[in-house]
Protein backbone atom coordinates (compact mmCIF):
# COMPACT_ATOMS: atom_id res chain seq x y z
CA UNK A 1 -22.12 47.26 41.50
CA UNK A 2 -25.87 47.39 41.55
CA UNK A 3 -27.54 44.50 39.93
CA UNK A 4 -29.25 45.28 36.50
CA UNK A 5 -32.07 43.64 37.57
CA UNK A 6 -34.64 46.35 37.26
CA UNK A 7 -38.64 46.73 37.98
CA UNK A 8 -39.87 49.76 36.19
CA UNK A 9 -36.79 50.64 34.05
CA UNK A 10 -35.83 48.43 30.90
CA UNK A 11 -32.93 47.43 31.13
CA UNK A 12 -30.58 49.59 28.95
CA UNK A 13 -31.87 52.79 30.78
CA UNK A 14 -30.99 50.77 34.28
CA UNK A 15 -27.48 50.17 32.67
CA UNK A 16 -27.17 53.66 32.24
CA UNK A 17 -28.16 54.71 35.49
CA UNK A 18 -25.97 52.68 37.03
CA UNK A 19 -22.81 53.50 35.02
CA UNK A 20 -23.81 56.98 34.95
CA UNK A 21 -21.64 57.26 38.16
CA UNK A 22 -18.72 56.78 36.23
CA UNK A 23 -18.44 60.42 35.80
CA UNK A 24 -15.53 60.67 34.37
CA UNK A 25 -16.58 58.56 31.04
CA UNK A 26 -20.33 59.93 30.88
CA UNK A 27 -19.59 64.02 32.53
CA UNK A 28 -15.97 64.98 31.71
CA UNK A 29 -15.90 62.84 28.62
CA UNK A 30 -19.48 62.68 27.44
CA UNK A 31 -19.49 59.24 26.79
CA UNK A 32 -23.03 57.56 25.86
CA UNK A 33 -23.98 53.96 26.20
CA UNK A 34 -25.53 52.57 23.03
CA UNK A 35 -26.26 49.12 23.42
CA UNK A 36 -25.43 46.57 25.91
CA UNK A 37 -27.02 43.34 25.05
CA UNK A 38 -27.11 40.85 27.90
CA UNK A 39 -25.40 37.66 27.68
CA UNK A 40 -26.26 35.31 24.92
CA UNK A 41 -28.54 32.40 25.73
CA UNK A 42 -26.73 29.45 27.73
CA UNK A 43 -23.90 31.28 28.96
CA UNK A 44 -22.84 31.59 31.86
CA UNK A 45 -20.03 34.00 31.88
CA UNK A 46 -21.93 37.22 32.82
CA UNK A 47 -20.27 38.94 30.01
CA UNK A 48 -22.89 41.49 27.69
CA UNK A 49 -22.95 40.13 24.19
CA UNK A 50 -22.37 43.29 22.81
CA UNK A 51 -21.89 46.72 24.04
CA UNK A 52 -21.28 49.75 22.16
CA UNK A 53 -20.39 53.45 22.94
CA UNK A 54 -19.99 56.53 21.25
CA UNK A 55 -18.70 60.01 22.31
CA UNK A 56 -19.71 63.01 20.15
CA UNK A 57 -15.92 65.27 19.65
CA UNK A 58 -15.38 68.41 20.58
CA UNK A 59 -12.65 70.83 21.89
CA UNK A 60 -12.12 69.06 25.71
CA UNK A 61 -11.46 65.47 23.26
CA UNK A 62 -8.72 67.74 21.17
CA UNK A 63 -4.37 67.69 22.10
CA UNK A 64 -2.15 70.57 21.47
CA UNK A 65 -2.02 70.09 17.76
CA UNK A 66 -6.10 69.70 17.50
CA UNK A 67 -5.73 65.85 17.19
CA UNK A 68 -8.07 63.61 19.74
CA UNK A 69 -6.31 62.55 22.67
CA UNK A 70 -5.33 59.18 23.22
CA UNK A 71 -6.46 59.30 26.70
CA UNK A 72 -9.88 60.25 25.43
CA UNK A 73 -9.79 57.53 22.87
CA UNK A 74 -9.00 54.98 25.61
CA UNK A 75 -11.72 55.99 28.03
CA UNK A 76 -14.06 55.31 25.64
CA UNK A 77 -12.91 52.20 25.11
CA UNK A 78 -12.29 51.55 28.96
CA UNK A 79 -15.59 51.86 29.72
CA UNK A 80 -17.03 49.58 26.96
CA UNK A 81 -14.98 47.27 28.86
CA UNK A 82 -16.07 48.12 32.26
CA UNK A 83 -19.87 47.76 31.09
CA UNK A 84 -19.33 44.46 29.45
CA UNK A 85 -17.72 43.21 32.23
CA UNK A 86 -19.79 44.37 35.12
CA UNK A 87 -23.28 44.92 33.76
CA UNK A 88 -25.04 41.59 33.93
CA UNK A 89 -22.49 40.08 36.95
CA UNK A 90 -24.29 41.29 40.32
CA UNK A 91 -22.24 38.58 41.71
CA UNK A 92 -18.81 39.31 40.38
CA UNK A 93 -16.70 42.23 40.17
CA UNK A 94 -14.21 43.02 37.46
CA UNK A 95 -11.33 45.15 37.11
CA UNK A 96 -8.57 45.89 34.54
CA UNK A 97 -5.33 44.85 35.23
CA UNK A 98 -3.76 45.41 31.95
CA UNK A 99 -4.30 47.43 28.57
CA UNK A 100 -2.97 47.66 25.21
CA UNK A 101 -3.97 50.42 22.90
CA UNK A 102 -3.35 50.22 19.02
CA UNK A 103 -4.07 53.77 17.75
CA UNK A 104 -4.41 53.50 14.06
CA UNK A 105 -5.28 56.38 12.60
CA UNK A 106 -6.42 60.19 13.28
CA UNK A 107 -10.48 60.67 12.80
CA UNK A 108 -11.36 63.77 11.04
CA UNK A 109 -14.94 62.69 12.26
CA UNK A 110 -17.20 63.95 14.70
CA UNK A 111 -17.99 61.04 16.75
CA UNK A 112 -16.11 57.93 17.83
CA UNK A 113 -18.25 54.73 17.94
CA UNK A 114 -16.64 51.93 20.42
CA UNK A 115 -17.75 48.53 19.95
CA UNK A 116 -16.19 45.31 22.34
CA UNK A 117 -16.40 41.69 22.17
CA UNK A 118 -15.39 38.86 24.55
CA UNK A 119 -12.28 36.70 23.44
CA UNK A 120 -12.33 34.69 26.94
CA UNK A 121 -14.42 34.60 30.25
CA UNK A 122 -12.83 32.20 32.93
CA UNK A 123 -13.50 31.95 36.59
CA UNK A 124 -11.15 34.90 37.22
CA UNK A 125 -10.13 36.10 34.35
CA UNK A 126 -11.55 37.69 31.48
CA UNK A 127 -9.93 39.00 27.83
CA UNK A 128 -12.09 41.72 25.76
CA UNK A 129 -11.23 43.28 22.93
CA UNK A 130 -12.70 47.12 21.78
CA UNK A 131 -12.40 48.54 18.41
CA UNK A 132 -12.46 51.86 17.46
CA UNK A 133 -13.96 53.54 15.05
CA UNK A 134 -15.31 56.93 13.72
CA UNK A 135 -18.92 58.00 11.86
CA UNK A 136 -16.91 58.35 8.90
CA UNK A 137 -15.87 54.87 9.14
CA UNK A 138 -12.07 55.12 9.41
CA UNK A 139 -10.47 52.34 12.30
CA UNK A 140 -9.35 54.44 15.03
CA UNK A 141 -7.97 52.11 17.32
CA UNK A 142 -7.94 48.76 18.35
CA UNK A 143 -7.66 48.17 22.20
CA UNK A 144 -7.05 44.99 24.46
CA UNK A 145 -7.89 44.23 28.13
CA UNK A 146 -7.49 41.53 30.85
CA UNK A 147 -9.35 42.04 33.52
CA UNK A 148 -9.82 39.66 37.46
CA UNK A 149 -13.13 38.84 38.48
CA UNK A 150 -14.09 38.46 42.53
CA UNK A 151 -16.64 37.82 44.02
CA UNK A 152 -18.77 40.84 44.88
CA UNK A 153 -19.61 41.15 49.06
């Protein structure tokens, strides 16, 4: 992963850049990076202090029975993860290896906002939590992640 570190671009726009090569999230799914706040002052974890997605709904987002997808529902909140995670840690990589998805209600919306915090940030492991929600408001889902950290190189 690139480091965020960045000359002539602040430092959201370099975030976006760089994650823009997660095509799946940002192309296929139209994912959008809101806000990715670096860490907070005095800690050491790497981990944002807050990110926060949205993806605007449309017909690609919709199952069989015109309900959003849970797979659609859980990028989105994927990639909050992967952002947190990754963006301010040039050093360290992280992966998921494990999920749990909540999915609490249908949205009648027309956008789903995504917003994560950390719970834990070890030496190798981290826990993150992402909550889901729509513009109207309603709780769409609630989503859990552990992911391992490495060393990068």
């Amino acid at each position: 992963m690139d480091p965020i570190a960045t000359e002539n671009l602040d430092t959201l726009e370099k975030i976006r850049q760089v994650f823009a090569r997660d095509r799946f999230a940002t192309q296929c799914a139209g994912v959008v990076v809101e806000v990715a706040d670096p860490p907070a002052p005095g800690d050491k974890t790497g981990v944002a202090s807050r990110v926060v997605c949205s993806m605007t709904l449309d017909e690609r987002h919709r199952n069989a029975y015109g309900g959003i997808m849970g797979g659609a529902i859980f990028t989105l909140a994927d990639f909050v993860f992967a952002i947190a995670s990754n963006a301010y840690s040039p050093k360290l990589g992280t992966v998921a290896i494990s999920a749990s998805a909540s999915y609490l209600a249908g949205s009648r919306g027309t956008r789903l906002i995504a917003s994560g915090r950390c719970l834990r940030a070890g030496r190798t492991t981290i826990f993150y939590a992402v909550d889901v929600t729509d513009d109207l408001g309603v709780a769409i889902a609630s989503m859990s992640f552990v992911g391992h950290r490495s060393p990068i190189g």
